[in-house]
N, C-alpha and C. Protein backbone atom coordinates (compact mmCIF):
# COMPACT_ATOMS: atom_id res chain seq x y z
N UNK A 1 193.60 88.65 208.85
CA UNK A 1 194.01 89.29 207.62
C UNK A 1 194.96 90.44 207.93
N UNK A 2 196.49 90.31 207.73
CA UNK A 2 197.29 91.40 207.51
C UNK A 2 198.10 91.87 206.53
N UNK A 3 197.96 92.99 205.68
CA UNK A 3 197.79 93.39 204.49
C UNK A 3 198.94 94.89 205.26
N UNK A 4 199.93 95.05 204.52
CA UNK A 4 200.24 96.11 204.41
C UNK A 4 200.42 96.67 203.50
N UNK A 5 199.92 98.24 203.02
CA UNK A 5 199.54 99.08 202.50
C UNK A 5 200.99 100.11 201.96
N UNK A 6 201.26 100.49 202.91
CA UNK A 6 202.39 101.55 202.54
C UNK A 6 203.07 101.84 203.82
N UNK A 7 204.42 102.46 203.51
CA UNK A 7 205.19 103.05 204.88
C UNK A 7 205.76 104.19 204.55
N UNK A 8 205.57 105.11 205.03
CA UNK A 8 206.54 106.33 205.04
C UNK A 8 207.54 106.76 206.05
N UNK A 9 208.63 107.29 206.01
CA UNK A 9 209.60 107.50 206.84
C UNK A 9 209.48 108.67 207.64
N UNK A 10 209.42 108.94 208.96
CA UNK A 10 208.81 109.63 210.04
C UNK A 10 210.07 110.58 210.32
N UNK A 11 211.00 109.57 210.41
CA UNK A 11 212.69 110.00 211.17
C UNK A 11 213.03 109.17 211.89
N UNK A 12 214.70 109.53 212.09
CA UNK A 12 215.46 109.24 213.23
C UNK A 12 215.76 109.79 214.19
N UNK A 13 215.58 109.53 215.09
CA UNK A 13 216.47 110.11 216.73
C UNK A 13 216.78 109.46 217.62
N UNK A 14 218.24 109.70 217.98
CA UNK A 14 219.05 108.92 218.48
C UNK A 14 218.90 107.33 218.62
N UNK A 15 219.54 106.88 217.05
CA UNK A 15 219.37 105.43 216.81
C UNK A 15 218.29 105.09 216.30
N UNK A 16 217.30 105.27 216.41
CA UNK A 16 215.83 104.67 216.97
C UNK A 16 215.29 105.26 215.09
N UNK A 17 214.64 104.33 213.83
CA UNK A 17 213.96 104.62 213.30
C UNK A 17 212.45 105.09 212.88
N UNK A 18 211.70 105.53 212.41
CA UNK A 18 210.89 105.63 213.03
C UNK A 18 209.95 105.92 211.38
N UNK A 19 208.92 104.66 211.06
CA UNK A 19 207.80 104.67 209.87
C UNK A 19 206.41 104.63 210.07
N UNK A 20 205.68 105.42 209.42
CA UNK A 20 204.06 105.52 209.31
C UNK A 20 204.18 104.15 208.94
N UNK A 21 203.16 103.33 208.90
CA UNK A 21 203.31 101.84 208.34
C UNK A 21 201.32 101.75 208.52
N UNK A 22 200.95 102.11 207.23
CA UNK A 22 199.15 101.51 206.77
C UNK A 22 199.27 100.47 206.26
N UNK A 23 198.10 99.88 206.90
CA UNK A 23 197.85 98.74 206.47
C UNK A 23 196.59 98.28 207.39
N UNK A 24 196.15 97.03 206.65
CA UNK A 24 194.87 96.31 206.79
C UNK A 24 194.93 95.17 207.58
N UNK A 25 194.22 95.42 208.74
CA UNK A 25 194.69 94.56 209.98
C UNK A 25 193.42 94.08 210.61
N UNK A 26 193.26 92.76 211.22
CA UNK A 26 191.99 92.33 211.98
C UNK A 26 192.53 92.33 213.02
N UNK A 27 191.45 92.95 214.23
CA UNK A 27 192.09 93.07 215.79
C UNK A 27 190.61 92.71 216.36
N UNK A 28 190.54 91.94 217.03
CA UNK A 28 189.48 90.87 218.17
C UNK A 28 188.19 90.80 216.88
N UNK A 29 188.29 90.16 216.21
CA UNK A 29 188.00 89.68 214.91
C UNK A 29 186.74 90.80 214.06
N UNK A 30 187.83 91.96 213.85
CA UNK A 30 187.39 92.89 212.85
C UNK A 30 188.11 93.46 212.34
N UNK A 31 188.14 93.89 211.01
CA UNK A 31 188.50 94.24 210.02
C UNK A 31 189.07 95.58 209.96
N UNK A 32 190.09 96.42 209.81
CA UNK A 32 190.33 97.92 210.01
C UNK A 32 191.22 98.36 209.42
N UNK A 33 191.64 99.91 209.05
CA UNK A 33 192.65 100.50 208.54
C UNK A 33 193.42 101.21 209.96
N UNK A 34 194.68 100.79 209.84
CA UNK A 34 195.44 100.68 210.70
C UNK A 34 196.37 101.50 210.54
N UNK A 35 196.59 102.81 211.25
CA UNK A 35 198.03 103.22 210.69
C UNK A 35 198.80 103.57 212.44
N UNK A 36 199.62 103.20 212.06
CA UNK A 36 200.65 103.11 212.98
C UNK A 36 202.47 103.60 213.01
N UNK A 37 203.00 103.79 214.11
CA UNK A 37 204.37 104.44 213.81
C UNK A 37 205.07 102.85 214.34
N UNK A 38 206.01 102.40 213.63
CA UNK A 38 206.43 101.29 213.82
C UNK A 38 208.64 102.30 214.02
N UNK A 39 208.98 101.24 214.96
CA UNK A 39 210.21 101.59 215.28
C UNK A 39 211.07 100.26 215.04
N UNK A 40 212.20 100.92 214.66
CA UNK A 40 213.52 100.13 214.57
C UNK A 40 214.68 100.39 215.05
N UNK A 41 214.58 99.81 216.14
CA UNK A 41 216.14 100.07 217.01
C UNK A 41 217.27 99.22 217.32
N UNK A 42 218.17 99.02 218.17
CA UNK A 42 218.78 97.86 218.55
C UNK A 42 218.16 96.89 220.02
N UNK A 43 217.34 97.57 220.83
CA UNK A 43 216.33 96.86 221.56
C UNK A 43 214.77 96.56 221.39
N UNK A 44 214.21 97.41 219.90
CA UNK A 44 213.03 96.58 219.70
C UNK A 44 212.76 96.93 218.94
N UNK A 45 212.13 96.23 217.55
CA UNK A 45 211.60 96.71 216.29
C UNK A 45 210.47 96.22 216.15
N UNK A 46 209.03 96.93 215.98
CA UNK A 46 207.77 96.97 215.58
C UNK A 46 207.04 97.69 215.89
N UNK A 47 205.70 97.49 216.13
CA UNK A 47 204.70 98.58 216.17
C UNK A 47 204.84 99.32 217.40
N UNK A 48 204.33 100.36 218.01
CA UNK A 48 204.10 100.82 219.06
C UNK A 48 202.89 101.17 219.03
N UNK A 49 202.50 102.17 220.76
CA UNK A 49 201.35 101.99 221.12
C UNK A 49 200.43 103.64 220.24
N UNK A 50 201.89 104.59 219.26
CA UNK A 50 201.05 105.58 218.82
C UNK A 50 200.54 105.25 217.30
N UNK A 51 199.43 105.67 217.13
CA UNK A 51 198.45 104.98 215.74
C UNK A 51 197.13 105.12 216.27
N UNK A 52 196.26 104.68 215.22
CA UNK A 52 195.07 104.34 215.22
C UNK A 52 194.65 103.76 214.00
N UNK A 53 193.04 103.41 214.37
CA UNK A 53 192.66 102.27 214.03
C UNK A 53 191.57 102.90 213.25
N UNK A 54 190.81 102.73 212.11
CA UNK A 54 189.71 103.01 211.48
C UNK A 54 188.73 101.59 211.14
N UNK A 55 187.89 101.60 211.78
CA UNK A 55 186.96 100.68 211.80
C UNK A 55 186.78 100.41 209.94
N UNK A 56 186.64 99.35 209.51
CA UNK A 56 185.71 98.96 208.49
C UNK A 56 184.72 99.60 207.90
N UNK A 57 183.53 99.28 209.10
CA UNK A 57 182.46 100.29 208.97
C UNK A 57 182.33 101.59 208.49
N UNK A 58 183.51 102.63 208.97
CA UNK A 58 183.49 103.38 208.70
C UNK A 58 184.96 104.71 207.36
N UNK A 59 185.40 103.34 206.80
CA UNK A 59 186.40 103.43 206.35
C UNK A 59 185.86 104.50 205.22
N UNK A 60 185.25 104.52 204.38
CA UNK A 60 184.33 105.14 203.46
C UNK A 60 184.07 106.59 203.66
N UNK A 61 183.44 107.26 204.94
CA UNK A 61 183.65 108.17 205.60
C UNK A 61 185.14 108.66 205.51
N UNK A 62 186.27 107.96 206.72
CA UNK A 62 187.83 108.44 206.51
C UNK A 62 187.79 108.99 205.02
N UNK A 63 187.85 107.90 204.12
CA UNK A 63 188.54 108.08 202.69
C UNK A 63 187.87 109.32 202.21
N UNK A 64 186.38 109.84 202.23
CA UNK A 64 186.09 110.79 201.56
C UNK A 64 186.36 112.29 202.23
N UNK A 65 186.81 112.47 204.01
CA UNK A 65 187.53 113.38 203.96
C UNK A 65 188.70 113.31 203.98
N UNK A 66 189.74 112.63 204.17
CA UNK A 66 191.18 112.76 203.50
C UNK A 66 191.21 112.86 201.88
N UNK A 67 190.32 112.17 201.08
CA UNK A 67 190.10 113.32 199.45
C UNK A 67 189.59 114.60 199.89
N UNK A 68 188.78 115.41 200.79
CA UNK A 68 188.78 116.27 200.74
C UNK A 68 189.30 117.24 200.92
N UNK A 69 190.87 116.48 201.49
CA UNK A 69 192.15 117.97 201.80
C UNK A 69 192.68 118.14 200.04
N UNK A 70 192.83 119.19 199.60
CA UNK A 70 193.55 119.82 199.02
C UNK A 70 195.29 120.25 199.19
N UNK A 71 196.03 120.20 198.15
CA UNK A 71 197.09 120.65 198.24
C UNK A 71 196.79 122.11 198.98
N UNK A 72 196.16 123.02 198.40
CA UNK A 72 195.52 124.09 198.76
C UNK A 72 196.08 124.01 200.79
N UNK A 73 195.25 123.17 200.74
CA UNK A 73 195.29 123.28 202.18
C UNK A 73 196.39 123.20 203.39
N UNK A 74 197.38 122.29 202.54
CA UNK A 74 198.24 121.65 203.08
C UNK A 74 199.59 123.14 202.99
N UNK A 75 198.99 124.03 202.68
CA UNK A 75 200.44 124.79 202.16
C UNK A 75 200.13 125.70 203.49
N UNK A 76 201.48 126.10 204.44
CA UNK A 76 201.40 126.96 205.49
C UNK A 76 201.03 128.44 204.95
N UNK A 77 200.31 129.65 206.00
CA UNK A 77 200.31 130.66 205.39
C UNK A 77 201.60 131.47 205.72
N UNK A 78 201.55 132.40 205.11
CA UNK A 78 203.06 133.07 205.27
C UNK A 78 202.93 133.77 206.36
N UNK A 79 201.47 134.49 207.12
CA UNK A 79 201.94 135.43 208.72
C UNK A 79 200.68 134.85 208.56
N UNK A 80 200.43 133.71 209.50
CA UNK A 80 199.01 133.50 210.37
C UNK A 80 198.66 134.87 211.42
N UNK A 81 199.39 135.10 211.88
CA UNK A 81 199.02 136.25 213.24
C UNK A 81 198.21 137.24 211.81
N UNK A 82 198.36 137.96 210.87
CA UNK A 82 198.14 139.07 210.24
C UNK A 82 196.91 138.79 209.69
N UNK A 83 196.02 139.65 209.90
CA UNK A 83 194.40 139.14 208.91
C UNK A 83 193.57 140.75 208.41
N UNK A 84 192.91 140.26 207.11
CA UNK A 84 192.89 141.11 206.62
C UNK A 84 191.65 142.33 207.49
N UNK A 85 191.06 141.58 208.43
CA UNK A 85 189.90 142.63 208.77
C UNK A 85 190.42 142.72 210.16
N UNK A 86 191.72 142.73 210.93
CA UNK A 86 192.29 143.14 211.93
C UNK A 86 191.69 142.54 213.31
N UNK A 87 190.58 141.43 212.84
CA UNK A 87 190.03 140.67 214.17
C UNK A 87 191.52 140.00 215.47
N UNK A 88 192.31 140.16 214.93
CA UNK A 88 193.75 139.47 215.55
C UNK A 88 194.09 140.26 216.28
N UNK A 89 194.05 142.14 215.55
CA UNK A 89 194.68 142.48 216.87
C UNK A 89 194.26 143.00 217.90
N UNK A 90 192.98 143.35 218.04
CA UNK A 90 192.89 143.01 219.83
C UNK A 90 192.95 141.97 220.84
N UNK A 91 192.63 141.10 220.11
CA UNK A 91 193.03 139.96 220.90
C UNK A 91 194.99 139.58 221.32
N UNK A 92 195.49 140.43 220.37
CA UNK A 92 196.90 140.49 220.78
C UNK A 92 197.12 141.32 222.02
N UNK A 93 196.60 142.44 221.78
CA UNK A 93 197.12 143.15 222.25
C UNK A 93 196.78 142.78 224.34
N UNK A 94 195.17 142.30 224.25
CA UNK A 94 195.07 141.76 225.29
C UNK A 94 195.84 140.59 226.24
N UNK A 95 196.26 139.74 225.12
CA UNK A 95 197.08 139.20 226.29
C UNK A 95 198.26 139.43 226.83
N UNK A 96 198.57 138.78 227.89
CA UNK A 96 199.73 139.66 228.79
C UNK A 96 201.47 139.17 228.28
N UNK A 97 201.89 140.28 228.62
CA UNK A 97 203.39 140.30 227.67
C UNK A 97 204.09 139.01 227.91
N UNK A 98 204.00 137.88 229.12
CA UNK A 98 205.19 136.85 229.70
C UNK A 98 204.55 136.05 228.68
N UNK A 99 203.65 136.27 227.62
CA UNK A 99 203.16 134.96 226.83
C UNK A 99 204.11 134.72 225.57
N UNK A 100 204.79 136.66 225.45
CA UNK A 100 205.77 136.13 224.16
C UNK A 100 206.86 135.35 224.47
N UNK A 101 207.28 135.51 225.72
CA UNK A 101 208.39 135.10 225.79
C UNK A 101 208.84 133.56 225.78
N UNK A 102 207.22 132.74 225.62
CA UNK A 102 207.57 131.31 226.22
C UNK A 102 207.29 130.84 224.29
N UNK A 103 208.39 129.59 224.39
CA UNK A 103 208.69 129.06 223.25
C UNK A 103 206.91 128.57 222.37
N UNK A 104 207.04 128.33 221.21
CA UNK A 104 205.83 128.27 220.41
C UNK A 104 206.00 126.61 220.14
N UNK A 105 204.96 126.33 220.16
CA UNK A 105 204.94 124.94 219.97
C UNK A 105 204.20 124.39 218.99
């Protein structure tokens, strides 16, 4: 049984397309929610090896915490480092200065 669900567009870089692609897939004969980054290039178009797999079994579980994110949640804060009861800044201040300098990831 392969059932696809939806695709969203990830990006491009250099050439190479690149879509979320859910969908409902049997793999060594079971049943699962499948989401995967599928590519489109000029040397190979389909799934690759980044994704995962949600068992059947436990699909029910997934679904009721992905309803449990909120827009709420999804919105960045405006200064993560800054908090209102100042627990942040000693811990700033402790670590050592060569840490600002390296890029944030």
């Amino acid at each position: 049984m392969d059932k696809d669900i939806g695709k969203i567009n990830k990006g491009e870089f250099q050439g190479t397309t690149t879509d979320i692609v859910v969908g409902v897939r049997e793999y060594n004969g079971r049943v699962g929610v499948d989401i995967r980054e599928f590519t489109t290039s000029e040397k190979y178009t389909g799934p690759t090896k980044k994704g995962l797999r949600i068992p059947a079994a436990s699909f029910q579980e997934f679904k009721e915490m992905i309803n449990s994110i909120s827009e709420e949640d999804l919105k960045a804060d405006a200064s993560p480092e800054e908090s209102s009861d100042g627990a942040n800044e000693s811990s700033e201040s402790a670590e050592p200065k060569a840490r600002e300098d390296m890029p944030d990831y």
